[in-house]
Every structure is written in C-alpha cells, then in structure tokens.
Protein backbone atom coordinates (compact mmCIF):
# COMPACT_ATOMS: atom_id res chain seq x y z
CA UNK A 1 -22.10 12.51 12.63
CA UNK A 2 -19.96 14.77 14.50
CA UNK A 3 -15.97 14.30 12.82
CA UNK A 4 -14.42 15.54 16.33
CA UNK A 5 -16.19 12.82 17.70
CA UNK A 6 -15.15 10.39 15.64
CA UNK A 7 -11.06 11.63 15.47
CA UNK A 8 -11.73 11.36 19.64
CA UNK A 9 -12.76 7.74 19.22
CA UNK A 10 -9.64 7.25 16.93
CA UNK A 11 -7.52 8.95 19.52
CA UNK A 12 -8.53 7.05 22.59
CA UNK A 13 -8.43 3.70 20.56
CA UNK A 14 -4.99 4.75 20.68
CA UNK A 15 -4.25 6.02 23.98
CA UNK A 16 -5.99 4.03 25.83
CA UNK A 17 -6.60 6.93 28.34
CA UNK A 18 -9.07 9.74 28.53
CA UNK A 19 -6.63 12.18 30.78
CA UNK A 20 -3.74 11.57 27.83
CA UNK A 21 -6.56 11.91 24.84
CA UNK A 22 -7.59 15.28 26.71
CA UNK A 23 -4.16 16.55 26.75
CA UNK A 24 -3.34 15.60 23.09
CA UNK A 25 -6.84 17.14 21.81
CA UNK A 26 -6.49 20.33 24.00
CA UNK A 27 -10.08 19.34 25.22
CA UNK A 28 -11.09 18.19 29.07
CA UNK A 29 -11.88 14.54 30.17
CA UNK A 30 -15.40 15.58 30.69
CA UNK A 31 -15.25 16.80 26.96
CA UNK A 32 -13.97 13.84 25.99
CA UNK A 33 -15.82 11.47 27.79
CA UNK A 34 -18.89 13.40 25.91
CA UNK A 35 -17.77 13.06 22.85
CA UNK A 36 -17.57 8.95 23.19
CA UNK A 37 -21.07 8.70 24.45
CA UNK A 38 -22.46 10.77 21.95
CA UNK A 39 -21.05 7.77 19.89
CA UNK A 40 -22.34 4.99 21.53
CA UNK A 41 -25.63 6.49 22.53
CA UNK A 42 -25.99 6.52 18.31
CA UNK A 43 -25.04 3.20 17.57
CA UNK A 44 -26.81 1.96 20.88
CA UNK A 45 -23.94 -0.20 21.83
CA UNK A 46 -20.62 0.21 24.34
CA UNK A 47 -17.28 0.74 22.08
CA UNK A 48 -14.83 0.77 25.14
CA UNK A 49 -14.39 -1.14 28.31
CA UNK A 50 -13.47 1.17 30.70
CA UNK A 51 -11.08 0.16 33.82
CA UNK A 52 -9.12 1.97 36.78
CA UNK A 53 -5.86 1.25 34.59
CA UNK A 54 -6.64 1.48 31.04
CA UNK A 55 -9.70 2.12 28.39
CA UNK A 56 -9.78 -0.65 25.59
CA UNK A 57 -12.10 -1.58 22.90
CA UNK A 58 -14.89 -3.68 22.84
CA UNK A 59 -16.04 -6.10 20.32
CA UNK A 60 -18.42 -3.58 18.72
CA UNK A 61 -15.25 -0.99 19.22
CA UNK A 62 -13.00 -3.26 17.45
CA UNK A 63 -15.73 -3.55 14.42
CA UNK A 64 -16.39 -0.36 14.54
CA UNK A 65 -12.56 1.29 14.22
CA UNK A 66 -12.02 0.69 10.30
CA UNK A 67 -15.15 2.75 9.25
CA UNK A 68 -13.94 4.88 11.79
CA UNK A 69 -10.89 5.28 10.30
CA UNK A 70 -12.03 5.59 6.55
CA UNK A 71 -14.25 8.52 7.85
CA UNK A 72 -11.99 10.26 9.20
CA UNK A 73 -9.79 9.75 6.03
CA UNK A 74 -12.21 10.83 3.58
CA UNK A 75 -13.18 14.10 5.67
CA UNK A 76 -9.64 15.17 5.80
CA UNK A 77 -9.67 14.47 1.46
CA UNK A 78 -12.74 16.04 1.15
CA UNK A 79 -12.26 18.92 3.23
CA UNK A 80 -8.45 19.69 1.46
CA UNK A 81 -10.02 19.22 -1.84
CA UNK A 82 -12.91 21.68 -1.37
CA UNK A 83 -9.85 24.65 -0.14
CA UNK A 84 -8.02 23.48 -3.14
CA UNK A 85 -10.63 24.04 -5.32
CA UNK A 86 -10.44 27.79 -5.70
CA UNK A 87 -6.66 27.17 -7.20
CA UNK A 88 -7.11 24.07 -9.05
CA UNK A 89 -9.36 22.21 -11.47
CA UNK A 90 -9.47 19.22 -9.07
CA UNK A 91 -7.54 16.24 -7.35
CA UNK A 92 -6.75 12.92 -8.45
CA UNK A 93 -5.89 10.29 -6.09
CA UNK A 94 -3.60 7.15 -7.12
CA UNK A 95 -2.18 3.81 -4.86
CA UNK A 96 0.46 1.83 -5.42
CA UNK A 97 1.69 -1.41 -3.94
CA UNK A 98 4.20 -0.81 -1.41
CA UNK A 99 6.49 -2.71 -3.24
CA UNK A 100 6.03 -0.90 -6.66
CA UNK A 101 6.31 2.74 -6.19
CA UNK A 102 10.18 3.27 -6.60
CA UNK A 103 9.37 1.84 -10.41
CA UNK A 104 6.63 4.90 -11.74
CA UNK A 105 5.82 7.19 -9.01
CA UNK A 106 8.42 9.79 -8.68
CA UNK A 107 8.12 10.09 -12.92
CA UNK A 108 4.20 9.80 -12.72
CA UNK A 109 4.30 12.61 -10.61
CA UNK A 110 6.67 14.82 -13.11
CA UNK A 111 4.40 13.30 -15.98
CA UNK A 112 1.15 14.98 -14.19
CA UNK A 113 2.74 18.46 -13.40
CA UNK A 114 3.87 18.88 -16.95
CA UNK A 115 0.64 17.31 -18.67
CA UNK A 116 -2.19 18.41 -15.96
CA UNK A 117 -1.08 21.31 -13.82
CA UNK A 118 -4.59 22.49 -13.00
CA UNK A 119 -4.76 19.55 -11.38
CA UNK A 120 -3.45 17.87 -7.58
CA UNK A 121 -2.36 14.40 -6.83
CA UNK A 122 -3.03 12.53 -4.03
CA UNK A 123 -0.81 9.28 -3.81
CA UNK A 124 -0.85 6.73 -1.03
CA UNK A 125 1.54 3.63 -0.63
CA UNK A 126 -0.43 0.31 1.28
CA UNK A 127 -1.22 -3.06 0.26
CA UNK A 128 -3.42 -4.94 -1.97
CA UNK A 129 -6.23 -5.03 0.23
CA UNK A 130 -5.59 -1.28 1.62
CA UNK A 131 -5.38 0.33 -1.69
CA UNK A 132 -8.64 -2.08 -3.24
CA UNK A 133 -10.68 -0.84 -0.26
CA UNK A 134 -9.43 2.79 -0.85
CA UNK A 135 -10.77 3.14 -4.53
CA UNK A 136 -14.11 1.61 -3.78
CA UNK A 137 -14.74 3.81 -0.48
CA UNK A 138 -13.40 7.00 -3.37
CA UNK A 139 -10.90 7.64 -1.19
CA UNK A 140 -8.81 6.99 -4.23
CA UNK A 141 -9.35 6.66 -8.03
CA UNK A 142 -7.49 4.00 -8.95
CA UNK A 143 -4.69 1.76 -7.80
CA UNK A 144 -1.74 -0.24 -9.26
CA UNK A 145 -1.21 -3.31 -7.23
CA UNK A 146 -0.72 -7.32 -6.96
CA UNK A 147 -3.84 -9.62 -5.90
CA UNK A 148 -6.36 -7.40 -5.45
CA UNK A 149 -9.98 -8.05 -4.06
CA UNK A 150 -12.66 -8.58 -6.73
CA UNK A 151 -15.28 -6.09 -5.11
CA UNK A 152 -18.73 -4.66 -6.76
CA UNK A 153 -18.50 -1.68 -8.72
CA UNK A 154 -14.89 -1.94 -9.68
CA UNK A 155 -13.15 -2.72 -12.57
CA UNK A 156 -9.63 -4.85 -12.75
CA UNK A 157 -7.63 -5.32 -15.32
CA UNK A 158 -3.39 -6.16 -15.85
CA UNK A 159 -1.10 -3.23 -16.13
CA UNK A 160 2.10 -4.66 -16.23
CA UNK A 161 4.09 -7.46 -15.35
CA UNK A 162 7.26 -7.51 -13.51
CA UNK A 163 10.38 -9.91 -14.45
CA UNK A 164 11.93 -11.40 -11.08
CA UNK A 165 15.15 -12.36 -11.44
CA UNK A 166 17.62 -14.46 -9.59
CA UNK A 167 20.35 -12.06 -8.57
CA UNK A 168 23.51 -13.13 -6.05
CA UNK A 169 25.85 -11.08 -3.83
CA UNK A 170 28.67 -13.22 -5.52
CA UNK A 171 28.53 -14.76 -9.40
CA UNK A 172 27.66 -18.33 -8.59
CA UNK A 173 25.40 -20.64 -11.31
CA UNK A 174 22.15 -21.80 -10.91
CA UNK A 175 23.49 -25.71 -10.22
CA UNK A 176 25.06 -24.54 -7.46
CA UNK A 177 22.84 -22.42 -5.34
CA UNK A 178 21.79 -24.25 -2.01
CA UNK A 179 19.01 -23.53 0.37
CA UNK A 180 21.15 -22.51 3.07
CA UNK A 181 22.08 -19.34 1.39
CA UNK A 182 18.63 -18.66 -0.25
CA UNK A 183 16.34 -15.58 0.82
CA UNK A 184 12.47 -16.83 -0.45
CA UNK A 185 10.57 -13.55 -0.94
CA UNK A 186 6.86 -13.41 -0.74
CA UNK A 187 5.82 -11.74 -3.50
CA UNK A 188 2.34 -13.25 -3.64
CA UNK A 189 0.07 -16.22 -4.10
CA UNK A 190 0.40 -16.57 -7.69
CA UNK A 191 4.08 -16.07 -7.55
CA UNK A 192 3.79 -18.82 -4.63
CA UNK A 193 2.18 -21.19 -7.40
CA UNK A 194 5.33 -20.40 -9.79
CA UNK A 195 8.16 -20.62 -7.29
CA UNK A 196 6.85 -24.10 -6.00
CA UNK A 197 6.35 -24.96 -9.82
CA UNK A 198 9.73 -24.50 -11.55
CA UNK A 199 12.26 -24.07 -8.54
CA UNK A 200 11.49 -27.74 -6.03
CA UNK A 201 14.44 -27.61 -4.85
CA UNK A 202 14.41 -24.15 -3.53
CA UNK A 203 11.59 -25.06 -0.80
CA UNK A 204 12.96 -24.98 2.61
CA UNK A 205 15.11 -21.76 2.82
CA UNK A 206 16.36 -20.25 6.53
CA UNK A 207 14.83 -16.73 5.38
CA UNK A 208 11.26 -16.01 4.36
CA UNK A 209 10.87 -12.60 3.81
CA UNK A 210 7.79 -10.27 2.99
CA UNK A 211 9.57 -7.24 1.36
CA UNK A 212 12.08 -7.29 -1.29
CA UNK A 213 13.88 -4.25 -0.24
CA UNK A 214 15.12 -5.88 3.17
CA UNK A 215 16.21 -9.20 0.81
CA UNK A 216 17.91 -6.83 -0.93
CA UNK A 217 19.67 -5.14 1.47
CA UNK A 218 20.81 -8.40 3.49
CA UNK A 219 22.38 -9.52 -0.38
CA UNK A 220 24.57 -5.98 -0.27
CA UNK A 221 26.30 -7.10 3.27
CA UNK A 222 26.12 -10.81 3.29
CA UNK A 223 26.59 -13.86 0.72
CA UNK A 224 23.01 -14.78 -0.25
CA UNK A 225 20.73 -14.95 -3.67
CA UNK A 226 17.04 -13.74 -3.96
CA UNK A 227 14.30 -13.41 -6.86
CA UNK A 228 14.09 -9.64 -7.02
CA UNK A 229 12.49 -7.39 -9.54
CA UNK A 230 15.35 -6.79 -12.38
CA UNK A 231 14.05 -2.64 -12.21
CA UNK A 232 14.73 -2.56 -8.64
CA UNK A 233 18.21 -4.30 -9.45
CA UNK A 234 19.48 -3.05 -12.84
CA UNK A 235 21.56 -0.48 -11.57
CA UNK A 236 23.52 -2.68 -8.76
CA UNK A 237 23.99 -5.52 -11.66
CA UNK A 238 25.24 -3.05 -14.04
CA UNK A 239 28.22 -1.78 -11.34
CA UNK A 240 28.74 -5.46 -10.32
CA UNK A 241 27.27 -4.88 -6.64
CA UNK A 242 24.94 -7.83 -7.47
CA UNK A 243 25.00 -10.43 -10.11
CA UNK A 244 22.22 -12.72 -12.32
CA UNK A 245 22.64 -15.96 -11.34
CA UNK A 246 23.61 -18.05 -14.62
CA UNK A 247 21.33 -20.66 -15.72
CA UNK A 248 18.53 -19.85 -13.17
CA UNK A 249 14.54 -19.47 -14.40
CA UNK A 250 12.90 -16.33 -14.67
CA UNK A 251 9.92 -15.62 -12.68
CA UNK A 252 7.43 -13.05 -12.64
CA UNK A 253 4.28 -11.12 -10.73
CA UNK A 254 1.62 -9.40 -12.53
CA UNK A 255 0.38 -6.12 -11.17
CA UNK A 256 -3.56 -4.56 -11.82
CA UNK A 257 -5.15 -1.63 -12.13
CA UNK A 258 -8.35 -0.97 -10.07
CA UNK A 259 -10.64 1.61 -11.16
CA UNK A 260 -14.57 2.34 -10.64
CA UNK A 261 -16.69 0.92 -12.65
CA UNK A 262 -18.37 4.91 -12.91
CA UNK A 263 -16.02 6.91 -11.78
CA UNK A 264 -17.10 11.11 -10.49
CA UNK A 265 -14.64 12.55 -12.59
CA UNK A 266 -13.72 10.06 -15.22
CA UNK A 267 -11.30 12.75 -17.06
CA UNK A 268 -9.45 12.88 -13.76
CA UNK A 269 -9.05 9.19 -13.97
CA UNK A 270 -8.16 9.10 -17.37
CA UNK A 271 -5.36 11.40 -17.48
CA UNK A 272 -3.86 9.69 -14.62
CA UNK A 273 -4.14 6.40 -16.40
CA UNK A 274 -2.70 7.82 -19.14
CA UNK A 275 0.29 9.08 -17.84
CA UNK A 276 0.91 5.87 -15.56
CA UNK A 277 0.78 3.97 -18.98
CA UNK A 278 2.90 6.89 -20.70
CA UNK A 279 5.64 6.23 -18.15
CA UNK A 280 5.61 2.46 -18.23
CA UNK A 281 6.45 2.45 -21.49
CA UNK A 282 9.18 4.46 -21.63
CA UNK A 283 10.65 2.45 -18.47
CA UNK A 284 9.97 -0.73 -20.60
C-alpha cells in the first residue's frame, strides 16, 4: 500500500481540507484528491464525506484511522531502524505509563548507553491501552504499565508495585482530614477497589483528578491532601514542602510488564529487561 497515501489520509483526517492538506504536503489538490481514492478504490468503501465547507470522516473512515495510524508509525520505526543499522547492532523499543516514567526512565536510559551501546532505544510515554497495543503490533518490545489488556501472543507479568501515600500541603492527622479539602486521584480500577475499601469516608471529594502530577501541583499552592506515589514525593517531604499525613493507610498500584510471547530479537528484549530491573532495585 502506498505510505504517502496513507500519511495523506492521516493529514486530511486532520485538516479537514484538501486545499490546506495540499499546501502542508507540498503536493496539488488534484494530487491529493488521487491519493484518497487510490484508498478507497482498495478497500471498496468511501472514508470521507466530502462538503462545500469541510471534508470529514465516514464511518468506515473513522474505523479505518487507527490502523492508519499504526502504519504509518511502524513505517517511520522501520524505515529509521533500517538507516541505523549500518551504525548500530539494533533498536530496542520500551513504554511506560504516563504516570511512571519520571521513576526509571531517565536512569534506564544511562543504564543502556553504558551496558549496550551498540544498541538504540526507542521509548514512548501513553497509556495502558496505547502502550499494550504498541508491543503486540511490534511497534514496541515491551512496556511497563498499570491495567493492561490481556491480548494473544503476549506475556504479563508484575514488575513492581508502587506505595501511595497520603501526603498534605500542611501537617494535619488522618482523623482530621475532610472531604472538602481532598483531591481523589484515579490511579486505576484496582486502586478504585482499595480506596473504596479502607478509606469510606473519603468518597465524595470536590476534585477527581486523572493525573497525579496536576494533584500535586494544586497541593504546592493551595491547602489540600492527595494519595500520591511516595517516589514522586520523597524529595518535597524531605524539605517540608509536603507532609505524610499521620495515622492515614497506605495504598498502592501494581505496575506490569508486557512482552511477546516470541519476541524477533529476544536479546534486545532481555537486556532491556534487565536493566529496567537493574534500576528498580537500586531505586528500591
């Protein structure tokens, strides 16, 4: 299949204009235009609905944009790791949870250019259900992340487990926290399951928030407490910009590996296994 006409289908999805998609792609409307029914002549069905105003997808279009997407993804990985291969052994291509990287990534990445410098990295930040898809399409070789899908042909297991810990922007104890100056975080469903479990009276806060690092943030400018990971907080506790809430449970949100079940280059995998687990210990 023809990659320009794919990263024009991509483009217009975008746009929503051929004249604008011409001028970005340096191409003419006519070219364009081409390039789209080449596409839908092949999978015999319309992907836009055109109008005076505007160009939008169709149903089929709409279905049709992920693979889209992933093609063009793994063409642009494939095509840098076949110009990279005259320099180095290979590439090895790692996720992480959005929420997780700021705990391993910048010292995996110091880990693999000491320990493996024939080889490159490839490292992409998403969420569970990004980064799962992403390993079994090859895009990457494994992932570290919370909840993710059980698909075929991969292989799951627990890497590590983080401790959540109730932290304040003043010291306050746990008897008197109130909901009114709570921030829930989201971490996930089985953290959902815990939460509801040992903290009832913690149920109907003002804030429900999906990423720690804005809880965090708010707790920096304005009274508040939050379950945060105690990584992501040791340093503020230590200089008394945040502080444990005494007497309050501990919580905490496992995090997986995802691998192939046969990986192409299991040695790649391994050594970047290896030095994920190399710097989780030390951090532990």
């Amino acid at each position: 299949m023809n990659i320009e006409a794919i990263r024009t289908f991509l483009e217009l999805s975008r746009l929503g204009n051929f004249s604008r998609v011409a001028e970005k792609m340096n191409i003419t409307q006519s070219t364009a235009s081409a390039r789209i029914k080449v596409l839908e002549d092949h999978l015999s069905c319309r992907l836009f609905q055109r109008s005076p105003g505007a160009v939008t997808l169709t149903r089929e279009g709409r279905q049709f944009y992920r693979y889209a997407a992933s093609l063009l993804q793994m063409w642009q990985q494939g095509s840098q790791e076949i110009r990279q291969s005259v320099a180095y052994a290979g590439s090895v291509g790692v996720g992480v949870h959005m929420t997780m990287w700021r705990q391993f990534m910048p010292e995996w990445l110091v880990w693999m250019r000491r320990n493996h410098p024939d080889l490159t990295t490839h490292v992409e930040a998403d969420y569970s259900e990004r980064l799962t898809e992403y390993v079994r399409e090859g895009f990457l070789d494994i992932a570290i992340t919370h909840m993710p899908r059980a698909l075929p042909g991969l292989e799951v297991e627990e890497f590590s487990c983080d401790r959540l810990v109730l932290v304040s922007s003043t010291p306050r104890d746990f008897a008197d926290c109130k909901n009114s100056d709570y921030l829930h975080v989201d971490w996930s469903y089985g953290y959902r399951e815990e939460h509801f479990e040992k903290l009832p009276e913690l149920q109907a806060p003002p804030f429900n928030i999906g990423y720690g690092e804005i809880a965090l943030a708010y707790l920096l400018v304005e009274d508040g407490f939050a379950y945060l990971p105690f990584s992501t907080v040791e340093d503020k506790l230590a200089t008394n910009k945040l502080h444990m809430v005494q007497g309050a449970p501990e919580l905490s949100r496992p995090a997986y590996l995802v691998k192939s079940r046969d990986p192409v280059h299991p040695e790649r995998t391994n050594a970047a296994i290896e030095g994920l687990r190399a710097i989780t210990r030390v951090a532990g």
